[in-house]
C-alpha atoms as a PDB file:
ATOM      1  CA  UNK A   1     -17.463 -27.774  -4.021  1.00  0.00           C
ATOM      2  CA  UNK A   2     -15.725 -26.186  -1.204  1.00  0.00           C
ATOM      3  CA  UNK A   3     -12.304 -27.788  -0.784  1.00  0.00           C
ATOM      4  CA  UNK A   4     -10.312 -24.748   0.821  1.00  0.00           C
ATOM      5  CA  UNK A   5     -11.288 -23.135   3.735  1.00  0.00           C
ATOM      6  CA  UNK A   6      -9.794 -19.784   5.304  1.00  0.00           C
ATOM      7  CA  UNK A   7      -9.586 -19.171   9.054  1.00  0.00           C
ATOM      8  CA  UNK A   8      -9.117 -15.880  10.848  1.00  0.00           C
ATOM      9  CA  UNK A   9      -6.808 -16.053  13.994  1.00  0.00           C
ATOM     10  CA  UNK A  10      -7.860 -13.274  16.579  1.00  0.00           C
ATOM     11  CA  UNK A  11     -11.257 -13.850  18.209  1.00  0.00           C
ATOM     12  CA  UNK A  12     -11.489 -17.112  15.774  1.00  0.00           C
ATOM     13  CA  UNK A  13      -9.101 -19.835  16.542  1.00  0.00           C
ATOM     14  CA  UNK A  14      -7.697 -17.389  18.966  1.00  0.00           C
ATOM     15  CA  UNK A  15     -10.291 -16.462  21.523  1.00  0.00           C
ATOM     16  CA  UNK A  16      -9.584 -13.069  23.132  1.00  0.00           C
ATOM     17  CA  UNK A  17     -11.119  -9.819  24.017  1.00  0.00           C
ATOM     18  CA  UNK A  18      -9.189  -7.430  21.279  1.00  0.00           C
ATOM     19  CA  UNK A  19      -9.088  -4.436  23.244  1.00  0.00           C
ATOM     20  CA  UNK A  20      -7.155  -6.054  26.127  1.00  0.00           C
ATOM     21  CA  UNK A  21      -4.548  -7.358  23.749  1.00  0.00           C
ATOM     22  CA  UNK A  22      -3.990  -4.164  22.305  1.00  0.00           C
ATOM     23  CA  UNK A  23      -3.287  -2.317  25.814  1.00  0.00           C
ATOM     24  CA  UNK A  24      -0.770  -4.915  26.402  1.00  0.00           C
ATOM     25  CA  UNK A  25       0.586  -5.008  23.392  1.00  0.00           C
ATOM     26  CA  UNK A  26       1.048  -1.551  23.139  1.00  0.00           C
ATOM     27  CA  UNK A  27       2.378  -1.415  27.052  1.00  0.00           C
ATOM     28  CA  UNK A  28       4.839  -4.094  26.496  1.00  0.00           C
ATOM     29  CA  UNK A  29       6.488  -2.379  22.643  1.00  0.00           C
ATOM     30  CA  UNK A  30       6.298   1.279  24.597  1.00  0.00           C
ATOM     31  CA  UNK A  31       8.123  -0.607  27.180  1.00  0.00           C
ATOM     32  CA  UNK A  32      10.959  -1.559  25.286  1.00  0.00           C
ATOM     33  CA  UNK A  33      11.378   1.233  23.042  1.00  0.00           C
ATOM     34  CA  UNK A  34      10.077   4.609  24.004  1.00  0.00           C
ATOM     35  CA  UNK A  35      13.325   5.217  26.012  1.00  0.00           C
ATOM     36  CA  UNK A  36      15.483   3.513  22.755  1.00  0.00           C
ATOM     37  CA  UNK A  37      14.159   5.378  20.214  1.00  0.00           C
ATOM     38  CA  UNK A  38      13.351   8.517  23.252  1.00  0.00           C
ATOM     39  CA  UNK A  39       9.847   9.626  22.182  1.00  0.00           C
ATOM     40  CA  UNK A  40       6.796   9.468  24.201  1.00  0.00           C
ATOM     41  CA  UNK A  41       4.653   6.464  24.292  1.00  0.00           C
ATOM     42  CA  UNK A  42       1.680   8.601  22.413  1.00  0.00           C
ATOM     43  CA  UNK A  43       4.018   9.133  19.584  1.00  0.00           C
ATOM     44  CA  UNK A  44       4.944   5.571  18.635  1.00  0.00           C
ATOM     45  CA  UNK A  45       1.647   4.299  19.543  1.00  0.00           C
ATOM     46  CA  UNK A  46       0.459   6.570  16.757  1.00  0.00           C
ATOM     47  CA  UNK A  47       3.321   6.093  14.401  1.00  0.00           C
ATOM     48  CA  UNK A  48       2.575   2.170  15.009  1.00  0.00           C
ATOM     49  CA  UNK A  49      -1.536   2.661  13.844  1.00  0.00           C
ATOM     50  CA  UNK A  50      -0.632   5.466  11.118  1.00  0.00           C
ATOM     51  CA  UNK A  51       2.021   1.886  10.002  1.00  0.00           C
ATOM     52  CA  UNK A  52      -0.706   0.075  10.532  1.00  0.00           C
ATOM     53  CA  UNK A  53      -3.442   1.885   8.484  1.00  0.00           C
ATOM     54  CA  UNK A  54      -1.108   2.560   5.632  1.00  0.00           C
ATOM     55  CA  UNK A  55      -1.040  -1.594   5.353  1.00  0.00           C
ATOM     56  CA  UNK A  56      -4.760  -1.766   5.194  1.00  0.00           C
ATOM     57  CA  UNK A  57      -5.096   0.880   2.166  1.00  0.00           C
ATOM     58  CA  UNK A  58      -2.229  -0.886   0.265  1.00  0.00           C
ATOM     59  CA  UNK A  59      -2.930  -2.141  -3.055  1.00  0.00           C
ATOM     60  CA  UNK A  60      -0.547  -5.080  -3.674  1.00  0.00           C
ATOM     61  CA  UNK A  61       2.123  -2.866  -5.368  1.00  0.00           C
ATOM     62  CA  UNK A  62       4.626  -3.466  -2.356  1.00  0.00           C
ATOM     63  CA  UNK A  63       4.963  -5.490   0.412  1.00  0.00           C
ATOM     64  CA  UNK A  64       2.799  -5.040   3.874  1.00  0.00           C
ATOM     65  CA  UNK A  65       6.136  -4.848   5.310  1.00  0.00           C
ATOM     66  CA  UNK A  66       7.824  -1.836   3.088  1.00  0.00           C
ATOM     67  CA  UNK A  67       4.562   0.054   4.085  1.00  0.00           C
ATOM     68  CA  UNK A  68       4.709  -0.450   7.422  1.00  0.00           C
ATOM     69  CA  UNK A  69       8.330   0.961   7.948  1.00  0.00           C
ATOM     70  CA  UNK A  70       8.003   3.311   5.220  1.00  0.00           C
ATOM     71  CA  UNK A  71       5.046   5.300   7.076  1.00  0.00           C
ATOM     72  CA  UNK A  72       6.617   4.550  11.224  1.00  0.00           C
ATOM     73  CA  UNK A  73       9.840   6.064   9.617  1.00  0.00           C
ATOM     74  CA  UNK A  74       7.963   8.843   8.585  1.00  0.00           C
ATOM     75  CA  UNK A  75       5.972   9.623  12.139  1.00  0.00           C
ATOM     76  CA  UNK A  76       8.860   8.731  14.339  1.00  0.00           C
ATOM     77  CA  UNK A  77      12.059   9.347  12.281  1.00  0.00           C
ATOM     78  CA  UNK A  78      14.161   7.585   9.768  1.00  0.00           C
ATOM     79  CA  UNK A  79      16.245   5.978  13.214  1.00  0.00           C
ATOM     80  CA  UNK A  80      13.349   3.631  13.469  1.00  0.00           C
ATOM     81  CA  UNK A  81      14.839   1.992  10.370  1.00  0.00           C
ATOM     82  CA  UNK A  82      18.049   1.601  12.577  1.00  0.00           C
ATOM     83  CA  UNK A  83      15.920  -1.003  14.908  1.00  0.00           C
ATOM     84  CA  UNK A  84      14.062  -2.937  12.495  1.00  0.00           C
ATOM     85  CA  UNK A  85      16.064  -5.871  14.325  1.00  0.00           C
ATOM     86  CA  UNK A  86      15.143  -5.322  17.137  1.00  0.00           C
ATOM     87  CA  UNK A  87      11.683  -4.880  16.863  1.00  0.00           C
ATOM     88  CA  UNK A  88      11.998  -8.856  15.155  1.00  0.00           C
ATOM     89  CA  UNK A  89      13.325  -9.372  18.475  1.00  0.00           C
ATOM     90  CA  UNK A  90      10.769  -8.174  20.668  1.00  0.00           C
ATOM     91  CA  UNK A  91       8.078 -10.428  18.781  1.00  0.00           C
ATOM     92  CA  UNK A  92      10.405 -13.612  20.362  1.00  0.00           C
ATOM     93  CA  UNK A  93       9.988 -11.970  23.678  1.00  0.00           C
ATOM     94  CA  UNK A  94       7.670  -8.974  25.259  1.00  0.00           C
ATOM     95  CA  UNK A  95       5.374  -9.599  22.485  1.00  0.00           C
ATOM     96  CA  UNK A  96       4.649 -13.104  24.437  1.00  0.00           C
ATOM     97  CA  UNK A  97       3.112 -11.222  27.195  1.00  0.00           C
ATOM     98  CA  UNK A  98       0.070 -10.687  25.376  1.00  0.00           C
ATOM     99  CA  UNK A  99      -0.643 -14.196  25.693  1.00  0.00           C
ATOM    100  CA  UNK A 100      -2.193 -13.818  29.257  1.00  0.00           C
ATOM    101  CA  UNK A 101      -5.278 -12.494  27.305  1.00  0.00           C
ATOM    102  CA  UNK A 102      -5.514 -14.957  25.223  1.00  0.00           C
ATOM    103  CA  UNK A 103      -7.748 -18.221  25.760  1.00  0.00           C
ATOM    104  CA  UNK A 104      -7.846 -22.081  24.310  1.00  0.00           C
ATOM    105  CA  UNK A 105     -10.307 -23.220  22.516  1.00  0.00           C
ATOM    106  CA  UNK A 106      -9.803 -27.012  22.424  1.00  0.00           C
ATOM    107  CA  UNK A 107     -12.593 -27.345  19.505  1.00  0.00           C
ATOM    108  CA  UNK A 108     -10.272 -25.422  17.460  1.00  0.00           C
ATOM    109  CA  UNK A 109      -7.088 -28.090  17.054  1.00  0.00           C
ATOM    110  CA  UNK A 110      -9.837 -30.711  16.680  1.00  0.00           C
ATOM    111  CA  UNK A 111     -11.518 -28.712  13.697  1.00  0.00           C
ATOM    112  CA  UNK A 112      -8.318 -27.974  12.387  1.00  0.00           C
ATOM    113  CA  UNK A 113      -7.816 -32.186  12.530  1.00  0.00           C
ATOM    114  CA  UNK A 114     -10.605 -33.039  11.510  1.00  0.00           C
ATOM    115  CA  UNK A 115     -10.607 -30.965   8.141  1.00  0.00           C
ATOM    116  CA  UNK A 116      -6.939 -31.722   7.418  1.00  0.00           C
ATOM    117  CA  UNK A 117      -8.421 -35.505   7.587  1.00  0.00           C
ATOM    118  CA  UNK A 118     -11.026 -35.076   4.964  1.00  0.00           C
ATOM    119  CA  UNK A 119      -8.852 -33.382   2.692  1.00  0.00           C
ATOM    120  CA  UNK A 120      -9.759 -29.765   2.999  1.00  0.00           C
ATOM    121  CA  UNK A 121      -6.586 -27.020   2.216  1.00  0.00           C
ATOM    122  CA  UNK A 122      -6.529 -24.874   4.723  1.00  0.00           C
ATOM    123  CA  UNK A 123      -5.176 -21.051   5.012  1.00  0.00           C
ATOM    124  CA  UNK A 124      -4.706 -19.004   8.324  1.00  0.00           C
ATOM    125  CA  UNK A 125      -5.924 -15.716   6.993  1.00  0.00           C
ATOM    126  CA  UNK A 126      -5.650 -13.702   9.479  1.00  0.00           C
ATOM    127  CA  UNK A 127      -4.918  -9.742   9.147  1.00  0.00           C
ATOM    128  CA  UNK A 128      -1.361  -9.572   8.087  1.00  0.00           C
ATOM    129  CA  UNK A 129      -0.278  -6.758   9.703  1.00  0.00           C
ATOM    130  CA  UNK A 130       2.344  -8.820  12.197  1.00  0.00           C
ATOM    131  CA  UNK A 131       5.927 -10.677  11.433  1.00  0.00           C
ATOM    132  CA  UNK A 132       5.656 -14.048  10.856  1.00  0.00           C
ATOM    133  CA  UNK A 133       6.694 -14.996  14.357  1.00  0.00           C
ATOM    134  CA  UNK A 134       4.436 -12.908  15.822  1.00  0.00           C
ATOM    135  CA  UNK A 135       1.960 -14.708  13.624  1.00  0.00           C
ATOM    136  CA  UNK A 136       3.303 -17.997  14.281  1.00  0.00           C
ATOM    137  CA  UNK A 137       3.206 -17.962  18.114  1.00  0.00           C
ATOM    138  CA  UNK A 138      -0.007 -16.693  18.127  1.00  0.00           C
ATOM    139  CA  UNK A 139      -1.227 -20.142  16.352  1.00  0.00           C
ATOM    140  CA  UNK A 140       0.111 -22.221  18.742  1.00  0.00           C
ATOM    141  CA  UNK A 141      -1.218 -20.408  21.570  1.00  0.00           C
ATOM    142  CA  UNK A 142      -4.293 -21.941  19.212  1.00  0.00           C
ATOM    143  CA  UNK A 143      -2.591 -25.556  20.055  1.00  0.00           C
ATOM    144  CA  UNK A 144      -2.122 -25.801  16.523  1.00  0.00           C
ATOM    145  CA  UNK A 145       1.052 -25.647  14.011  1.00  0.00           C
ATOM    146  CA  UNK A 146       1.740 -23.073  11.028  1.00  0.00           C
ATOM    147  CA  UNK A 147       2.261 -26.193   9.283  1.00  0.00           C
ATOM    148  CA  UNK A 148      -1.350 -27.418   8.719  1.00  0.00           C
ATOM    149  CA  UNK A 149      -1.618 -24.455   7.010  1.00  0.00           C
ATOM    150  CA  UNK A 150      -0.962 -23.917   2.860  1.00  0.00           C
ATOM    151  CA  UNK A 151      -0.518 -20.530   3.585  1.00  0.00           C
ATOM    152  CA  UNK A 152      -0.173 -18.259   6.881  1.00  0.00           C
ATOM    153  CA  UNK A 153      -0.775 -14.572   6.569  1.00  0.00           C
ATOM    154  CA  UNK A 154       1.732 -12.051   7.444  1.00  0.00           C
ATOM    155  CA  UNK A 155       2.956  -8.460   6.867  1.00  0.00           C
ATOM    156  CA  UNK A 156       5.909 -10.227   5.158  1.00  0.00           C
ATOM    157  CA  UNK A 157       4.188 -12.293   2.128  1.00  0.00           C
ATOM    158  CA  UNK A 158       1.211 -10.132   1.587  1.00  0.00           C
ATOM    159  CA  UNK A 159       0.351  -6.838  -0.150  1.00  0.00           C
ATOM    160  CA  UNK A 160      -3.135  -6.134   0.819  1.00  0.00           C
ATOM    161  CA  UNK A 161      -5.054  -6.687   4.498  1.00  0.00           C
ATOM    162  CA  UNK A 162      -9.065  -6.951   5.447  1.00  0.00           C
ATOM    163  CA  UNK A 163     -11.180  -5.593   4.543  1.00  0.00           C
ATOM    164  CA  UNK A 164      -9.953  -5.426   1.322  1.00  0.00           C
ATOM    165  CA  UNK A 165     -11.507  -7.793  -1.259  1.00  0.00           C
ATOM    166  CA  UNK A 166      -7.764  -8.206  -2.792  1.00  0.00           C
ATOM    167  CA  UNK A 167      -6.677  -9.940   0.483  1.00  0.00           C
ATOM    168  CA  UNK A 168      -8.893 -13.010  -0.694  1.00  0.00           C
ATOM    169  CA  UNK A 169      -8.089 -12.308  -3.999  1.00  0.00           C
ATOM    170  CA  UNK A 170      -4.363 -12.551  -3.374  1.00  0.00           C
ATOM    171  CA  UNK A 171      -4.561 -15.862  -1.346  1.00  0.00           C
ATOM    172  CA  UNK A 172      -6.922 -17.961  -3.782  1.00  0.00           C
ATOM    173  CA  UNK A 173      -4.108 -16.716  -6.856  1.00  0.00           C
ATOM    174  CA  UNK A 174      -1.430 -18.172  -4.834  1.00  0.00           C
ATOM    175  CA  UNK A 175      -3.012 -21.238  -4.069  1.00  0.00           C
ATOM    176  CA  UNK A 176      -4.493 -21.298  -8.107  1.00  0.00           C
ATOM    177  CA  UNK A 177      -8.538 -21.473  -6.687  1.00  0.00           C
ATOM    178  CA  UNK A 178     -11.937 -19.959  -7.642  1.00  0.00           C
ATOM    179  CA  UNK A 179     -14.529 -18.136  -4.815  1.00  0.00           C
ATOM    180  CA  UNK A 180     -16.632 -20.868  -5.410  1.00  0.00           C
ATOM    181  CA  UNK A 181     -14.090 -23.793  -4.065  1.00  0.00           C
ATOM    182  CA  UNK A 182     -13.346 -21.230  -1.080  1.00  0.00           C
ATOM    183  CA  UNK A 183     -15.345 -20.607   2.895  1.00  0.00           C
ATOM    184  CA  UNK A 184     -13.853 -18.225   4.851  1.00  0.00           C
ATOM    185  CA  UNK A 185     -14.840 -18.925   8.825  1.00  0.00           C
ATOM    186  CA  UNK A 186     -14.054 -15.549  11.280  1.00  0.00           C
ATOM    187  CA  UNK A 187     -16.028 -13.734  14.096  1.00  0.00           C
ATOM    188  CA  UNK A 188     -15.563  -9.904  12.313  1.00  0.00           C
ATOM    189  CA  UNK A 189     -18.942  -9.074  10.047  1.00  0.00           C
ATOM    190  CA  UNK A 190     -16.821  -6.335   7.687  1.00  0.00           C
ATOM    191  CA  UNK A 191     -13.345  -7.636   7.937  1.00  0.00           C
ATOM    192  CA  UNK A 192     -13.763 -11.397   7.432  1.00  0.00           C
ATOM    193  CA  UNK A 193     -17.599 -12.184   6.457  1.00  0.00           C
ATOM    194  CA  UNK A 194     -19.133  -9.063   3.974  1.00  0.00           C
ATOM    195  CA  UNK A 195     -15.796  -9.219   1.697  1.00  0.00           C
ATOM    196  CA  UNK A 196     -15.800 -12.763   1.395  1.00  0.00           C
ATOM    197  CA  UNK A 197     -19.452 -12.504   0.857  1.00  0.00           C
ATOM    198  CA  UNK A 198     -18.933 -10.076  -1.771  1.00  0.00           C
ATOM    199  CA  UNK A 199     -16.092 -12.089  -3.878  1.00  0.00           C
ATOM    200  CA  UNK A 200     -19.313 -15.479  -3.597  1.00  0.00           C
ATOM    201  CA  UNK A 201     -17.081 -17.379  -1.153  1.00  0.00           C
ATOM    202  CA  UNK A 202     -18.649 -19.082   1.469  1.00  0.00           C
ATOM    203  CA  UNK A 203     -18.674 -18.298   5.106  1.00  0.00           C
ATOM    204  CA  UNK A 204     -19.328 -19.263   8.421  1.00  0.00           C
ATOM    205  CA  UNK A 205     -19.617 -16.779  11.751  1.00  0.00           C
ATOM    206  CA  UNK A 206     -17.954 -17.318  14.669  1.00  0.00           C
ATOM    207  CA  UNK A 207     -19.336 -16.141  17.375  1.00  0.00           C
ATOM    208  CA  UNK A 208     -17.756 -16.242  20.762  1.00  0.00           C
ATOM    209  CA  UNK A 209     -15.978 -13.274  20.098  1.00  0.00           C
ATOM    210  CA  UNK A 210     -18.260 -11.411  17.655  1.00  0.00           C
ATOM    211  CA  UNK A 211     -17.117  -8.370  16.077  1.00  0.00           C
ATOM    212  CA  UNK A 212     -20.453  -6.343  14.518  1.00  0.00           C
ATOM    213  CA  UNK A 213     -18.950  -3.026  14.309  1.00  0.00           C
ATOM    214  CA  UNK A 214     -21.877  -1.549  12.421  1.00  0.00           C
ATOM    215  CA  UNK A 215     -24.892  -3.630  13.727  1.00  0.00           C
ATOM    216  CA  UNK A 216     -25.154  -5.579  10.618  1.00  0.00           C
ATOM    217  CA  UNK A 217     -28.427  -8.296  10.526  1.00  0.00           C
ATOM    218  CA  UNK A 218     -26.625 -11.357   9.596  1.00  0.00           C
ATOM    219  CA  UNK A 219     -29.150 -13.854  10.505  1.00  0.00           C
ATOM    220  CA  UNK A 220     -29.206 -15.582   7.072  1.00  0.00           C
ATOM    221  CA  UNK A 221     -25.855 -16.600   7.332  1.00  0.00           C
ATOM    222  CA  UNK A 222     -23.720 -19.819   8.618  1.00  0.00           C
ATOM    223  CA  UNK A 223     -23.335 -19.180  12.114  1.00  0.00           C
ATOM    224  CA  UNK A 224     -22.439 -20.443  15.668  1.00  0.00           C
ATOM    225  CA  UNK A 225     -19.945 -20.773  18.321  1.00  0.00           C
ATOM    226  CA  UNK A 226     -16.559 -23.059  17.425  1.00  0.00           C
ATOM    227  CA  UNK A 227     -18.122 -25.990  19.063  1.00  0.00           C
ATOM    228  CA  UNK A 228     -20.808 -25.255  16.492  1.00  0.00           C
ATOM    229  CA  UNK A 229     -18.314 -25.015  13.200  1.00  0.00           C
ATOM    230  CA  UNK A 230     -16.433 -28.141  15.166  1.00  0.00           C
ATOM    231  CA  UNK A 231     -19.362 -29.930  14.492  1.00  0.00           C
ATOM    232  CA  UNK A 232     -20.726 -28.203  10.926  1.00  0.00           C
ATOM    233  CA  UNK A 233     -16.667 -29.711   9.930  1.00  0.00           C
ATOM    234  CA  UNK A 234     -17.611 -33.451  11.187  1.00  0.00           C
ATOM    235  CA  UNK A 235     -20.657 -33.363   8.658  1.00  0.00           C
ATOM    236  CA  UNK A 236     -18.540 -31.545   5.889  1.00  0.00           C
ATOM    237  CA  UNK A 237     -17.793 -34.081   2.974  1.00  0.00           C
ATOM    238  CA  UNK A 238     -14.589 -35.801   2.302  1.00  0.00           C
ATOM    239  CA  UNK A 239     -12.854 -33.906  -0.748  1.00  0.00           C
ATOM    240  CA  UNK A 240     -12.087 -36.129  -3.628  1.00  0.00           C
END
């Protein structure tokens, strides 16, 4: 019996259009600390994905987090390490900017209350390649709280990132669960859907903001806009 299920955030519970985020986000940290650090906005936008892909080939064996700075320190310099402060700070502050491409979904907070209500443990697994404030404001842009969540995803508390199948694995050790008991619900086929898929958890497709990077046929699966899953939840059974 499914009893926990596993959101993703962006283009899930967070509707938005990923590329636009990304050209903000990236305008708003070049901002702030290309003339800091004094290197052009090409180099620390590549020293942030070079971070970035060194956290989604990690194997568990450190933190997301000591990757991350390990590899920008590396691209940009070791002074990077001499900001790692800072950069917590701009998450309370620029990093709100990329709100304005973000949207509500007000089917999500009612999911969210609805499964909470029946029982259901509930995980925000969303890529954790951000702080935990950056992770936790972009929930309540959501209009819903970090705390109906057992467990909240971040670069912090995790060791391994989507599409690896040791994400899930890492998240159903810490809360002590099998595949079987587990759905994971996202909009991205390889990244949220085929892993889960692979480990026999069960899942649901969003699809307002689909991701199908490689044209994948996924007709046999769960599927359907939030509204839809809003309404799969209502039927879902009380857990005992």
């Amino acid at each position: 019996m499914i009893r926990n299920i596993f959101f993703d955030l962006d283009g899930t519970m967070l509707p938005m259009d990923q590329d636009s985020f990304v050209k903000v986000y990236f305008g708003e940290i070049c901002k702030r600390f290309c003339p800091v650090l004094k290197i052009e906005s090409e180099a620390l936008i590549k020293g942030i994905w070079k971070g970035t892909s060194a956290m989604v080939k990690n194997d568990r064996s450190v933190p997301n987090i000591e990757v991350f700075w390990k590899t920008f320190a590396k691209c940009c310099g070791k002074e990077v390490l001499n900001y790692v402060k800072e950069f917590d700070d701009f998450y309370t502050k620029e990093f709100l900017e990329t709100k304005s491409v973000c949207k509500y979904n007000p089917a999500v907070p009612e999911a969210i209350k609805t499964l909470k209500s029946k029982g259901y443990r509930l995980v925000a697994a969303t890529n954790p390649i951000f702080p935990t404030i950056a992770t936790q404001n972009r929930i309540t842009w959501a209009g819903i709280s970090p705390s109906d969540f057992s467990i909240v995803t971040t670069y912090d508390n995790s060791g391994s990132c989507k599409p690896n199948p040791l994400y899930y694995i890492e998240i159903m050790e810490k809360l002590g669960v099998e595949p079987e008991e587990c759905m994971m619900v996202g909009n991205d086929i390889n990244e949220d859907i085929l892993p889960a898929k692979g480990l026999n958890m069960d899942t649901y497709i969003v699809t307002d903001c689909l991701i199908n990077r490689d044209s994948i046929d996924f007709s046999e699966f769960k599927q359907g806009s939030f509204k839809d899953f809003l309404s799969y939840a209502r039927m879902m059974p009380d857990v005992k």
